[in-house]
Structure formats: C-alpha cells, structure tokens
N, C-alpha and C. Protein backbone atom coordinates (compact mmCIF):
# COMPACT_ATOMS: atom_id res chain seq x y z
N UNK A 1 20.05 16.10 101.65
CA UNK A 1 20.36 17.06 100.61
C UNK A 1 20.38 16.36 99.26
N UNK A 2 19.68 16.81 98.27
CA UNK A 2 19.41 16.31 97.09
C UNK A 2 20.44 17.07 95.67
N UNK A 3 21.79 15.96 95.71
CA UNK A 3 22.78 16.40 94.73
C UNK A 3 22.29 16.22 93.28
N UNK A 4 21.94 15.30 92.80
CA UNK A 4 21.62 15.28 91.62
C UNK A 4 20.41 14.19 91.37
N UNK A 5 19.51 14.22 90.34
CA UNK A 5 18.97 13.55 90.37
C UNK A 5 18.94 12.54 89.31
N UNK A 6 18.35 11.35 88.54
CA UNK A 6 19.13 10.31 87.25
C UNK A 6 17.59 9.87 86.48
N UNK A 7 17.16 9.99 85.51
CA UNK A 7 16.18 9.79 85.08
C UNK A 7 16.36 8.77 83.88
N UNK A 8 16.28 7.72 83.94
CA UNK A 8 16.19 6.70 82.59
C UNK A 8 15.39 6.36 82.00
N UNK A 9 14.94 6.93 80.65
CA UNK A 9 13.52 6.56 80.08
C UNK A 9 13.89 5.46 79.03
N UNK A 10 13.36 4.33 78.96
CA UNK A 10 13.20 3.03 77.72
C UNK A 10 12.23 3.21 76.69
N UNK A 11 12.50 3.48 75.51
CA UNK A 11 11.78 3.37 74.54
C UNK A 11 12.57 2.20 73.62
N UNK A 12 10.95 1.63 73.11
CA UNK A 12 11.40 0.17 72.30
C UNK A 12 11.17 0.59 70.91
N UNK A 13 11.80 0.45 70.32
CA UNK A 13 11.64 0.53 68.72
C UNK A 13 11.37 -0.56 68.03
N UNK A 14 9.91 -0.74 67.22
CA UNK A 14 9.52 -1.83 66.39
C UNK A 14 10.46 -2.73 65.56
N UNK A 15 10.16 -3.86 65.27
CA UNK A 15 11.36 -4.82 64.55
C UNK A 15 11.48 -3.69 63.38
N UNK A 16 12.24 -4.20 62.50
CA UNK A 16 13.33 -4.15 61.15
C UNK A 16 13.03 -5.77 60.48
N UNK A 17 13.52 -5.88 59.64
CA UNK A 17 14.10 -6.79 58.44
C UNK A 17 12.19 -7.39 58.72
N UNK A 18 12.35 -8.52 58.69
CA UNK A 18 11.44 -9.59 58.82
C UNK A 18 10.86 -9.74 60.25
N UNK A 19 9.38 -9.84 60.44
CA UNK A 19 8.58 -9.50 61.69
C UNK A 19 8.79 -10.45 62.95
N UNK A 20 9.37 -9.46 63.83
CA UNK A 20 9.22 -9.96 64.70
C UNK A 20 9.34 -8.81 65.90
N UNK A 21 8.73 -9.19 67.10
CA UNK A 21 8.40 -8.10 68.35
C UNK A 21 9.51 -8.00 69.12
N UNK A 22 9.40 -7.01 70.07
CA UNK A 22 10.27 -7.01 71.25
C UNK A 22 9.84 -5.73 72.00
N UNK A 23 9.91 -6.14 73.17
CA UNK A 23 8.80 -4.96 73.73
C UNK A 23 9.85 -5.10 75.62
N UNK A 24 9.51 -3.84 76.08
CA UNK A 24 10.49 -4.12 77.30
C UNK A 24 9.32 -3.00 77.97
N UNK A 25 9.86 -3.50 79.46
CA UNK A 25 9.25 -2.96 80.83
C UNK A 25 10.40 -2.27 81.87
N UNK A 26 10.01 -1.36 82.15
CA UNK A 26 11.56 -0.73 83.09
C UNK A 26 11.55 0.43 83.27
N UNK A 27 12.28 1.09 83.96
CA UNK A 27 12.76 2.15 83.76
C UNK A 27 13.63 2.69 84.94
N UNK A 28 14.38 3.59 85.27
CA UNK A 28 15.77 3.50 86.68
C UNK A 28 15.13 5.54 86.70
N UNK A 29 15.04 5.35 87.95
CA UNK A 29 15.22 6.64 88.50
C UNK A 29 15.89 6.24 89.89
N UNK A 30 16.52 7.31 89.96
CA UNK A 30 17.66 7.20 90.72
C UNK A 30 17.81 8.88 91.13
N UNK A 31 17.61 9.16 92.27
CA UNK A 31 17.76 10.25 93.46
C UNK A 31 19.44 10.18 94.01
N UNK A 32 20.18 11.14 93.34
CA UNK A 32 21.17 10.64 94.27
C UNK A 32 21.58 11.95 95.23
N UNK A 33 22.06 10.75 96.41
CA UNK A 33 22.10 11.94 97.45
C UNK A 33 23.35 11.51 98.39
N UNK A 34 23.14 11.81 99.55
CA UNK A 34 24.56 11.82 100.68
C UNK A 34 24.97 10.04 100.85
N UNK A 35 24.17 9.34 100.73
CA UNK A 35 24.19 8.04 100.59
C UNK A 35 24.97 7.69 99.55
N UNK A 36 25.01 8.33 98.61
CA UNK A 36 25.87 8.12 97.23
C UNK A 36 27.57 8.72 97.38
N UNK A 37 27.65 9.43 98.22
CA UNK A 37 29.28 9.67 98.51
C UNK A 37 30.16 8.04 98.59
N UNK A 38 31.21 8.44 98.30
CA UNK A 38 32.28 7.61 98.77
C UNK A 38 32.80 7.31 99.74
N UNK A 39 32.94 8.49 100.52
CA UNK A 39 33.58 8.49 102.00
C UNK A 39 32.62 9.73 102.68
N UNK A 40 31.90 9.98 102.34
CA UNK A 40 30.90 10.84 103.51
C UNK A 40 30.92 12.45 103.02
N UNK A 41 30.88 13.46 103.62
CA UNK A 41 30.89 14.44 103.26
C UNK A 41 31.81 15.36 102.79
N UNK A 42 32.39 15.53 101.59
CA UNK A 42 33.43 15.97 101.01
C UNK A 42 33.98 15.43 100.08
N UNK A 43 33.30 13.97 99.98
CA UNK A 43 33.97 13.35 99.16
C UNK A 43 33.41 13.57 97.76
N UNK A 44 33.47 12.73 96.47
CA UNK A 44 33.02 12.63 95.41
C UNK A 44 32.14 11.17 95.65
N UNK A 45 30.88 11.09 94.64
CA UNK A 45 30.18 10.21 94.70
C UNK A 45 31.35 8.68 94.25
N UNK A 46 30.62 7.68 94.83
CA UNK A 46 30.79 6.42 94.38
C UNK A 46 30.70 6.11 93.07
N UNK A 47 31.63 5.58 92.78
CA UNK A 47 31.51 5.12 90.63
C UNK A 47 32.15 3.77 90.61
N UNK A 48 30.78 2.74 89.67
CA UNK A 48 29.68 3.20 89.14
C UNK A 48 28.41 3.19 89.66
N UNK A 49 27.40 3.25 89.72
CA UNK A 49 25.96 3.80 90.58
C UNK A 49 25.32 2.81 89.46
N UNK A 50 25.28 1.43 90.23
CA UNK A 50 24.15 0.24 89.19
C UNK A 50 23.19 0.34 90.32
N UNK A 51 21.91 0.15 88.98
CA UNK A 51 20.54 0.09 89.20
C UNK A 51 20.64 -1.56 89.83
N UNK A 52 18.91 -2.23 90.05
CA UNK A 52 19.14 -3.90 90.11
C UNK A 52 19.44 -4.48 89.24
N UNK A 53 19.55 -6.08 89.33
CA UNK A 53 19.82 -6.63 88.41
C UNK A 53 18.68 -6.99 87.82
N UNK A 54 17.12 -6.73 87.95
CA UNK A 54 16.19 -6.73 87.00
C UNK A 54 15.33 -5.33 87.04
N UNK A 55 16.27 -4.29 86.48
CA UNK A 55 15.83 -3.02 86.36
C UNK A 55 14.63 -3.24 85.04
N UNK A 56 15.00 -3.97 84.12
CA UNK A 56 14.27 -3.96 82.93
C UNK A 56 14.07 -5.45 82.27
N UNK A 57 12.92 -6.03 81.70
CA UNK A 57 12.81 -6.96 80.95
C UNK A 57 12.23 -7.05 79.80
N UNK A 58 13.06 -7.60 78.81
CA UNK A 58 12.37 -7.65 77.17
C UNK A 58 12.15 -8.93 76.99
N UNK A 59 11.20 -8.93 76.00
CA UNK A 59 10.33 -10.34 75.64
C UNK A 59 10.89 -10.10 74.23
N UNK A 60 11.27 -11.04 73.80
CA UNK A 60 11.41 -11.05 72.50
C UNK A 60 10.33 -12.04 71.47
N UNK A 61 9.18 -11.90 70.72
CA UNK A 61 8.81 -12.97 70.44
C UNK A 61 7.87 -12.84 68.63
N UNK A 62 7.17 -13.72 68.18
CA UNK A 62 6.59 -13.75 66.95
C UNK A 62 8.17 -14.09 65.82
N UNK A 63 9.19 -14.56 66.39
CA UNK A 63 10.59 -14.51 65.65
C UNK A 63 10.15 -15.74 64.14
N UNK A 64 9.32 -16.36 64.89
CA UNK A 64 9.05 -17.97 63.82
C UNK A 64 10.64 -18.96 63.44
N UNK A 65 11.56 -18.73 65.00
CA UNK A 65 12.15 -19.75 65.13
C UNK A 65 13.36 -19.21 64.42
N UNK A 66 13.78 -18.13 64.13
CA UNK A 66 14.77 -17.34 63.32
C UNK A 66 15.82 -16.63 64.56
N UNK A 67 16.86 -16.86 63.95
CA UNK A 67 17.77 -15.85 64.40
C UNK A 67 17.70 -14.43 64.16
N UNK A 68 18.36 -13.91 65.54
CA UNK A 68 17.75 -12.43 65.57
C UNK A 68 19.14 -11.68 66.55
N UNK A 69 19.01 -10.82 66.65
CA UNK A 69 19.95 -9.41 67.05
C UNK A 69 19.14 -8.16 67.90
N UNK A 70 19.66 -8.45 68.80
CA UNK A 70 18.63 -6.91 69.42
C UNK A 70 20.07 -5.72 69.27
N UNK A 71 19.69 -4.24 68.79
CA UNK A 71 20.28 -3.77 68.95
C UNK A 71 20.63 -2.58 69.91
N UNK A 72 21.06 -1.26 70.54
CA UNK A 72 20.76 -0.43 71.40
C UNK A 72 21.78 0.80 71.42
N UNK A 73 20.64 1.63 71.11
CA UNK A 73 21.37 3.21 71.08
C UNK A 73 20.83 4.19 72.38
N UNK A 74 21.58 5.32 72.51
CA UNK A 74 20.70 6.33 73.29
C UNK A 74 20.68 7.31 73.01
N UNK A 75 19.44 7.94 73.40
CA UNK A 75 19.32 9.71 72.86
C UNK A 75 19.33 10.13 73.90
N UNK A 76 20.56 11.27 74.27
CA UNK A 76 20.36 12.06 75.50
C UNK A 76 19.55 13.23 75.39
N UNK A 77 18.82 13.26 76.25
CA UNK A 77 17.56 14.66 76.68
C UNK A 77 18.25 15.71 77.56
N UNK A 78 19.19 15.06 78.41
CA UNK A 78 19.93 16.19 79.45
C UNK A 78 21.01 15.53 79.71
N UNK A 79 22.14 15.13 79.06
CA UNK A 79 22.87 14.01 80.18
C UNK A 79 24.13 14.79 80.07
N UNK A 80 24.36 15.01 81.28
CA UNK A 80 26.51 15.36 81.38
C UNK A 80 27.59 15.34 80.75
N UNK A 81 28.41 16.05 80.63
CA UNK A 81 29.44 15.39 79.63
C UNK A 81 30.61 14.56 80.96
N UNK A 82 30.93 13.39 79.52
CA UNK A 82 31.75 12.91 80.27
C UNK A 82 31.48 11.09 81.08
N UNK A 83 29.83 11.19 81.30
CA UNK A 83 29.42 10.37 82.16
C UNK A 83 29.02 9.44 81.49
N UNK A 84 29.10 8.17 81.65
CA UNK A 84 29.26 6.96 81.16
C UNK A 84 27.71 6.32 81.44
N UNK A 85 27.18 5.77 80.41
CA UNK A 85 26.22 5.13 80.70
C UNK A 85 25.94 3.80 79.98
N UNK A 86 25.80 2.49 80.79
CA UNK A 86 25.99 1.08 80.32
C UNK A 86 25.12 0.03 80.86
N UNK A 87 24.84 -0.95 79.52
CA UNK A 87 23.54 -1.46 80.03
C UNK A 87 24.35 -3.36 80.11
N UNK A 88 23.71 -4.33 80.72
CA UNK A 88 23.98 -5.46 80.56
C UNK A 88 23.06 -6.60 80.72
N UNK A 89 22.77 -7.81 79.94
CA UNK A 89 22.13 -8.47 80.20
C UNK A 89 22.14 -9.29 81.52
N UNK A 90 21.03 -9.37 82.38
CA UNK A 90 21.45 -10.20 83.45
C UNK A 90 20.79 -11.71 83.84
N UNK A 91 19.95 -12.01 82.37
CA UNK A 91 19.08 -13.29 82.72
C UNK A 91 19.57 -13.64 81.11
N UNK A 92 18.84 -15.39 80.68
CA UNK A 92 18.84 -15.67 79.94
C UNK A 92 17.42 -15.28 79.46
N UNK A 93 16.50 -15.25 80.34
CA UNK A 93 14.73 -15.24 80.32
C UNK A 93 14.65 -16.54 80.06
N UNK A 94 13.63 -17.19 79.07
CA UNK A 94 12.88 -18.35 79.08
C UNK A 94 12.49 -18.53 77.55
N UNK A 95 12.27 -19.32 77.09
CA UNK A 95 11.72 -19.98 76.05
C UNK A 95 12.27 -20.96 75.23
N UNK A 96 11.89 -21.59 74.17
CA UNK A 96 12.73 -22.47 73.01
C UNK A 96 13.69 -22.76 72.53
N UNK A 97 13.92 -21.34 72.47
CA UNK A 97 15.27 -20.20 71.32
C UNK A 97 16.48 -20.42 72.81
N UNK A 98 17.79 -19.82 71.87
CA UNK A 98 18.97 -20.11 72.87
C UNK A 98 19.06 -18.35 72.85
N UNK A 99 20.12 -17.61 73.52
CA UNK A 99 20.59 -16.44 73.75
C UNK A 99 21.89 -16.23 73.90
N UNK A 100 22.72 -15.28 73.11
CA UNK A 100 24.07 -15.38 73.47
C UNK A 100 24.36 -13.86 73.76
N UNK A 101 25.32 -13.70 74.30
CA UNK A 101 25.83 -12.23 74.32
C UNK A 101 25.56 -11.20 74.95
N UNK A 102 25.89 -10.36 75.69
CA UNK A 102 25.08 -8.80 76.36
C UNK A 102 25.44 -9.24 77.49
N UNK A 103 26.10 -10.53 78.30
CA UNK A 103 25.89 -10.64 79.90
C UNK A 103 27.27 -9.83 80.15
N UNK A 104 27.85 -8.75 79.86
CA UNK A 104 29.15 -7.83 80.27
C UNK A 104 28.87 -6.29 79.90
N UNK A 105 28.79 -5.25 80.38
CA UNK A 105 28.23 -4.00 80.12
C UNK A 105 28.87 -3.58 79.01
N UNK A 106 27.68 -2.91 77.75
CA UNK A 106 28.01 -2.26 76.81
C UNK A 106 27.84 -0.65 77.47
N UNK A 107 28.85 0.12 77.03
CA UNK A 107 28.66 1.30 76.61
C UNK A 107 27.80 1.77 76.02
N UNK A 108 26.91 2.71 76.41
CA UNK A 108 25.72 3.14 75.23
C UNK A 108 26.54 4.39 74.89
N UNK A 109 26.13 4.61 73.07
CA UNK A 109 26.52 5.64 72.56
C UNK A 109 24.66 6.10 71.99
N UNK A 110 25.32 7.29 71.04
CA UNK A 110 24.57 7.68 70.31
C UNK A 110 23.94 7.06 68.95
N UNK A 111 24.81 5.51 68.68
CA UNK A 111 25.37 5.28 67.49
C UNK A 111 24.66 3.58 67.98
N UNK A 112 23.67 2.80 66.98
CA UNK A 112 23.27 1.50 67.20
C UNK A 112 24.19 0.86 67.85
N UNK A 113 24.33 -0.28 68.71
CA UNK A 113 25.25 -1.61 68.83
C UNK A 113 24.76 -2.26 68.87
N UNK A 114 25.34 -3.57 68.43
CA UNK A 114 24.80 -4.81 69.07
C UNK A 114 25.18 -5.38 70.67
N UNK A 115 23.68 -5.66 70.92
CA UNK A 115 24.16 -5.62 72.05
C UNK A 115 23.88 -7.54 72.59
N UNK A 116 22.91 -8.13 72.01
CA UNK A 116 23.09 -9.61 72.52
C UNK A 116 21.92 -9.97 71.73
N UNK A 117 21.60 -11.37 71.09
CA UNK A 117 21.36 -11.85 69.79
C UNK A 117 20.84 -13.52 70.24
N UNK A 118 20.13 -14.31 69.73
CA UNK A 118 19.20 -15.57 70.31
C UNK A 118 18.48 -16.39 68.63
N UNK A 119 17.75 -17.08 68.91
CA UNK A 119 17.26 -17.81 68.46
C UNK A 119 15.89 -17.97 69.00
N UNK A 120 14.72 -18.09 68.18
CA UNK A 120 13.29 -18.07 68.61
C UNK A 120 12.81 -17.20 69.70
N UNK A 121 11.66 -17.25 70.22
CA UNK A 121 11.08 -16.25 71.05
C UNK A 121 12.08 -16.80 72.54
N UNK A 122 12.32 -15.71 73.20
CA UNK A 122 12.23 -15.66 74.88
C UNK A 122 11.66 -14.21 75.29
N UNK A 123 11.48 -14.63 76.76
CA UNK A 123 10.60 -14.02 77.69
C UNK A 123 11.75 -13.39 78.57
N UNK A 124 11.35 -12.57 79.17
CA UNK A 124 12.11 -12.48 80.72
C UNK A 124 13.32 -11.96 80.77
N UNK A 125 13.87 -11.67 79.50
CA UNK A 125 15.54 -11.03 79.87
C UNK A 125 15.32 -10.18 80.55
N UNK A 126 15.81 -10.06 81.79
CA UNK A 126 16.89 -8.99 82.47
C UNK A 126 17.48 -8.04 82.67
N UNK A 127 17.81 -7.23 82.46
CA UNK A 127 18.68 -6.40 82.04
C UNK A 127 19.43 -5.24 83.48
N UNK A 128 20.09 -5.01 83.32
CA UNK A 128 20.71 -4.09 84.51
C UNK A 128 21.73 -2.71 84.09
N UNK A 129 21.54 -1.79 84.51
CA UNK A 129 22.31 -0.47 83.70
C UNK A 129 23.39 -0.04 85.09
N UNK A 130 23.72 1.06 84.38
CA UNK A 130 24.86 1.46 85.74
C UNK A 130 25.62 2.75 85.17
N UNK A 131 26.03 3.82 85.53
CA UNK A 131 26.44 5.30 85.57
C UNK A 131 27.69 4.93 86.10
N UNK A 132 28.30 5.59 85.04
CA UNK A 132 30.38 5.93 85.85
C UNK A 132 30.81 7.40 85.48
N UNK A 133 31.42 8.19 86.45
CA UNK A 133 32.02 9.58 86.13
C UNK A 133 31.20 10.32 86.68
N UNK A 134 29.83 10.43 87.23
CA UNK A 134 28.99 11.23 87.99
C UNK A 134 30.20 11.99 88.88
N UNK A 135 29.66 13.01 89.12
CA UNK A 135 30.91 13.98 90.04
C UNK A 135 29.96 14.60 90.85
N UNK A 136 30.24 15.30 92.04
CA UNK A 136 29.51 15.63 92.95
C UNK A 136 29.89 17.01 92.08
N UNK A 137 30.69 17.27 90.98
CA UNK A 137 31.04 18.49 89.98
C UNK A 137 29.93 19.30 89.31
N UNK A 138 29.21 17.68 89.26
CA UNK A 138 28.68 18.25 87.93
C UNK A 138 26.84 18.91 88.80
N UNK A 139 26.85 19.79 88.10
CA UNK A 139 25.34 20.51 88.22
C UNK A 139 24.08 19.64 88.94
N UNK A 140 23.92 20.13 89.79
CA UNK A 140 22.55 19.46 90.40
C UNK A 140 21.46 19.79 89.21
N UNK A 141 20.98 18.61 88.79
CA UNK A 141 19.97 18.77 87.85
C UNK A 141 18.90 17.16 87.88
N UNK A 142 18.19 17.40 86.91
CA UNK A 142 17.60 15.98 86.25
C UNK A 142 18.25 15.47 85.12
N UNK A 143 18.86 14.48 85.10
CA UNK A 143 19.56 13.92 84.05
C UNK A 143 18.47 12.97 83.50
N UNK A 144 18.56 12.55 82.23
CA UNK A 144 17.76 12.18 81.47
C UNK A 144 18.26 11.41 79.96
N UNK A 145 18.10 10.27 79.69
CA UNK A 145 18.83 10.04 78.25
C UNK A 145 17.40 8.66 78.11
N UNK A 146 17.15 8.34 76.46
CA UNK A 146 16.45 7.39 76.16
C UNK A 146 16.97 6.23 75.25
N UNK A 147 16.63 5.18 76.08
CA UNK A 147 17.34 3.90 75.43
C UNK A 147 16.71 3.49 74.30
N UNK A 148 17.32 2.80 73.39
CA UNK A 148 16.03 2.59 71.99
C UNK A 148 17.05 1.22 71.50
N UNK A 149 15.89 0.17 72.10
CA UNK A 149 16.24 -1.27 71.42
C UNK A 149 15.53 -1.51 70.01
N UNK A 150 15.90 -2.09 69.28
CA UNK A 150 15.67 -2.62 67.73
C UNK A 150 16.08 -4.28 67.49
N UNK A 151 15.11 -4.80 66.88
CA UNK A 151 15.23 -6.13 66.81
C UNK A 151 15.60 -6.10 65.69
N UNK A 152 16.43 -7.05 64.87
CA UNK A 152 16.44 -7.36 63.54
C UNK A 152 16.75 -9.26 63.98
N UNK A 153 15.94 -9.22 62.42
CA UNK A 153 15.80 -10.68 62.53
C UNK A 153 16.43 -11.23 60.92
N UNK A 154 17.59 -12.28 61.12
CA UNK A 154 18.18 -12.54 59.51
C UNK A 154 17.07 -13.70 58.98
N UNK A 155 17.51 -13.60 57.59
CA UNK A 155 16.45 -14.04 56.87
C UNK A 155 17.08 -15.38 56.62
C-alpha cells in the first residue's frame, strides 16, 4: 500500500560575487510505504526518513584558489506543513582547497543559509538529506520541494 510518496528535485544556481562553478548530481525519491511504519500497522511512520549518505555530489571548481561559501535554500512545489527537511555534508570530496562546515544537518528554509564553505576547487562532496514529522496524517500525495545551492566566492 502506497502512503505517501517524497520527491526531491536539486537545482544549482550559478556563482555570485567573483567566478566560480558549482554544479551537483542527485536527486532522493523516496516511495514511502508499510516498510516505513514504526511498529507495523497502526502505527505512525518512522522519523527521520534519511536518504544515503551519497544521495548527492557537488564539485566545486574554477575558484582560482579563493575562499568560498556554498549557500542553500528551498522552494517548496507541494511540501506539508510542519515537515522538516535537512540536508548534511557527508564527504570532504577531493582536491587542493580545505573544507569546513555542513558535516551536521541544516534545516532547509525558504530563506539562503550557509551551509559549509572551503578553499580552492574540490570534487566529490557528498551530501545526505533526511525528512522529520512525516505522519501517516498527512495526505497521501507527491511531495515535492527544490534545493538551490549558490556559491559565493570572497574577494
């Protein structure tokens, strides 16, 4: 039986300030169904409902050895009230440059954050998301919200 279903779309948003890229691969769909209970039939789903730990990876690169900031908002298309949605870094990736920050789940709002920030190009971050407050309550539907990373790079 098909309770609800979870649709995560990634859109990357071009740098800001001074040029530099960042481009990501990913995306979480997620079917949830009787497997997702807590205790079996009657119960309320399990919270929180994480994707893997390499649901998504961004490359960050063309930085020319500069410090930089990725930032991350979301636009919901259909999403619940109430239900929590949070993303976290789960790799360092690879390259030159160092990386700090993002390995503990941010809250996504509607509203930019910073979410984890480096030095020169890397490859390969990671990333892993995860849903809290889903209710076996809420409306069988397609849920849907879009992530939108932004690089800024200081001068």
């Amino acid at each position: 039986m098909r309770i609800h279903g979870l649709l995560l779309l990634f859109a990357c948003m071009l740098p800001c300030a001074q040029a530099a890229d960042i481009s990501l691969v990913g995306n979480w769909t997620k079917v949830i169904d009787s497997n997702d209970l807590a205790a079996g039939a009657g119960s309320d789903l399990s919270s929180p409902i994480r994707s893997s730990t390499a649901l998504a990876t961004i490359d960050i690169t063309n930085t020319h050895g500069k410090r930089w900031t990725v930032r991350v908002s979301k636009s919901d298309i259909n999403w619940p009230d109430g239900v929590d949605l949070a993303v976290r870094r789960t790799s360092d990736g690879t390259g030159a440059g160092t990386i700090w920050s993002g390995d503990t789940y941010l809250t996504l709002t509607g509203t930019r954050q910073v979410f984890f920030g480096g030095t020169d190009d890397r490859s390969g971050i990671q990333l892993q998301m995860k849903t809290q407050n889903l209710s076996v309550k809420d409306a069988p539907d397609i849920y849907s919200t879009t992530l939108n990373y932004r690089i800024r790079v200081s001068k």
